[in-house]
C-alpha atoms as a PDB file:
ATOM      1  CA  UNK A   1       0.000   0.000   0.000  1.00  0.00           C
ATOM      2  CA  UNK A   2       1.067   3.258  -1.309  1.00  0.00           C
ATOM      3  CA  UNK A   3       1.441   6.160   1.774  1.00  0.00           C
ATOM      4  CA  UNK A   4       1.503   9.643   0.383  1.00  0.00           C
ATOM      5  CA  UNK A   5       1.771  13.029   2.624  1.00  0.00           C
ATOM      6  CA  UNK A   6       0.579  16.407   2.067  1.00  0.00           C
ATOM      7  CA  UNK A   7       2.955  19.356   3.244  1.00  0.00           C
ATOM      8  CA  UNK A   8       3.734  23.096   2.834  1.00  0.00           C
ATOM      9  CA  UNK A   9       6.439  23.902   0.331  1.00  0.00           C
ATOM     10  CA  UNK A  10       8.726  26.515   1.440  1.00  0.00           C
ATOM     11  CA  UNK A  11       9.785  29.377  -1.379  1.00  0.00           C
ATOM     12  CA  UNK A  12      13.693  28.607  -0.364  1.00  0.00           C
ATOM     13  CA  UNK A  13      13.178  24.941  -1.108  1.00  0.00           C
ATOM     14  CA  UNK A  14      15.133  24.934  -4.515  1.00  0.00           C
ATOM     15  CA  UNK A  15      14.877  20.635  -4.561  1.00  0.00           C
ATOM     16  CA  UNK A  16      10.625  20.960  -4.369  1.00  0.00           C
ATOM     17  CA  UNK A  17      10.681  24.084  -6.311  1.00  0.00           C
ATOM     18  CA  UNK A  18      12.191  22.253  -9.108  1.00  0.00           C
ATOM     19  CA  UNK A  19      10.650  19.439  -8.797  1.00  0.00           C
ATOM     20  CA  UNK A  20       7.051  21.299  -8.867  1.00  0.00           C
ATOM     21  CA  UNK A  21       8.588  23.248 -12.190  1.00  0.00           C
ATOM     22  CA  UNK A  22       9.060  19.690 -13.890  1.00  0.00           C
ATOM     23  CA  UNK A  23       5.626  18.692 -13.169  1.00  0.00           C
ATOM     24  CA  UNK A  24       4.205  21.790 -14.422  1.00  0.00           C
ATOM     25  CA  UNK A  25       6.383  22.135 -17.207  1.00  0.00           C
ATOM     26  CA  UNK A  26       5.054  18.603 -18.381  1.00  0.00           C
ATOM     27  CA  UNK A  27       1.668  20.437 -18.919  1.00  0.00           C
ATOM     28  CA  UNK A  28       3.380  23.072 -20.187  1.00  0.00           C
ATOM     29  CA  UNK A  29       2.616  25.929 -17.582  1.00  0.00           C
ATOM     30  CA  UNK A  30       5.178  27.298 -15.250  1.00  0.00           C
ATOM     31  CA  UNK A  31       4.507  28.344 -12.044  1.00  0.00           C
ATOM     32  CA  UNK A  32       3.268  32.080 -11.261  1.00  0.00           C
ATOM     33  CA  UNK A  33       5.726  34.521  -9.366  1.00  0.00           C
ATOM     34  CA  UNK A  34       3.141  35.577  -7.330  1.00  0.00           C
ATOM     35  CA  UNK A  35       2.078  32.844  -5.245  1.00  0.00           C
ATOM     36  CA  UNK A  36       1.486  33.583  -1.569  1.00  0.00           C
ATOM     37  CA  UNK A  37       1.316  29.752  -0.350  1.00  0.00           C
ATOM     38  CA  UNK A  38       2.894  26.177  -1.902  1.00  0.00           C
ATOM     39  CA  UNK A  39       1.539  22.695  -1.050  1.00  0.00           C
ATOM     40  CA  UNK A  40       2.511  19.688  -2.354  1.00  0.00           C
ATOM     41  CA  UNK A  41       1.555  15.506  -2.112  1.00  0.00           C
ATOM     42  CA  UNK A  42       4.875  13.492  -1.655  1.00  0.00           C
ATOM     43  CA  UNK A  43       5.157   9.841  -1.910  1.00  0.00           C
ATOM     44  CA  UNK A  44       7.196   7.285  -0.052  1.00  0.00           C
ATOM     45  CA  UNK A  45      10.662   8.926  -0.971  1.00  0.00           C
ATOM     46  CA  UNK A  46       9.478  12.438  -0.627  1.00  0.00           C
ATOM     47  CA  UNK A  47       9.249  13.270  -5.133  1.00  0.00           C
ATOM     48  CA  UNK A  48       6.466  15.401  -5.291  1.00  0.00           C
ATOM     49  CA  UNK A  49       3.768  14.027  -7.122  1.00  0.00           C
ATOM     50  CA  UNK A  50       1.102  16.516  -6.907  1.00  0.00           C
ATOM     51  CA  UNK A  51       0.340  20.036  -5.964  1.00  0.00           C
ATOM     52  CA  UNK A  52      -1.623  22.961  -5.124  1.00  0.00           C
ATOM     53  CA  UNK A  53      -1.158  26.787  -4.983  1.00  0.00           C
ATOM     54  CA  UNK A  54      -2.838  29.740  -3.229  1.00  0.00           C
ATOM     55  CA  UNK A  55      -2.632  33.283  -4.824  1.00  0.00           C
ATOM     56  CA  UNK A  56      -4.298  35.566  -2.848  1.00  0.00           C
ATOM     57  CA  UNK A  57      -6.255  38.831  -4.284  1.00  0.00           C
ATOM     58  CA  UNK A  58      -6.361  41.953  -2.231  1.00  0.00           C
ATOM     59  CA  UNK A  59     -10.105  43.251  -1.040  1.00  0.00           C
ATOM     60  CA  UNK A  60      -9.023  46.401  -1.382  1.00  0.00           C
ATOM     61  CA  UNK A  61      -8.150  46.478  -4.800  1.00  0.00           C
ATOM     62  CA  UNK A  62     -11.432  45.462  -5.597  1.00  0.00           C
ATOM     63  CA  UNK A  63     -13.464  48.084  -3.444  1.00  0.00           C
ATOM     64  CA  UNK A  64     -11.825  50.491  -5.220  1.00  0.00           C
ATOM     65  CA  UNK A  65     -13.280  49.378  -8.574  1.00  0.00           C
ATOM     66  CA  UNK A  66     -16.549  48.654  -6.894  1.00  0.00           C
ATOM     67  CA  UNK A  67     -17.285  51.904  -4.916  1.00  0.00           C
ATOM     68  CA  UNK A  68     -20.002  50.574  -1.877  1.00  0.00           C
ATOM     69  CA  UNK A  69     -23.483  52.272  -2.526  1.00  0.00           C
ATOM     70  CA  UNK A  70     -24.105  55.263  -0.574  1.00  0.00           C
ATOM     71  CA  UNK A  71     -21.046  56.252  -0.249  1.00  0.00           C
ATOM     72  CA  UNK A  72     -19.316  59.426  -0.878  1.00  0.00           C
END
């Protein structure tokens, strides 16, 4: 039986960060500058096989296009 585990991946981790590139790079997408948070699914020897990204957008940005009613 297989035993995968699901952890953060830290921006300074060159070895993950590469290895995420290859796996995105097989799709052919690379992965955005601008991520705010990194998770990945390793297997038993710790390759990443999988992963998942978080990119967040700023509130503010968008109340500034979207003015609340009533408002002056």
């Amino acid at each position: 039986m297989n035993h995968y585990s699901i952890g953060k991946v830290s921006f300074s981790d060159r070895n993950s960060l590469a290895q995420i590139d290859a796996l995105l790079e097989q799709e052919g997408i690379r992965r955005d500058p601008n991520l705010d948070y990194l998770c990945a699914m390793f297997d038993e020897d710790f390759n990443i096989i999988a992963m998942g990204l978080v990119l967040v957008i700023l509130c503010a940005a968008w109340r500034c296009l979207n003015p609340i009613k009533g408002k002056a």
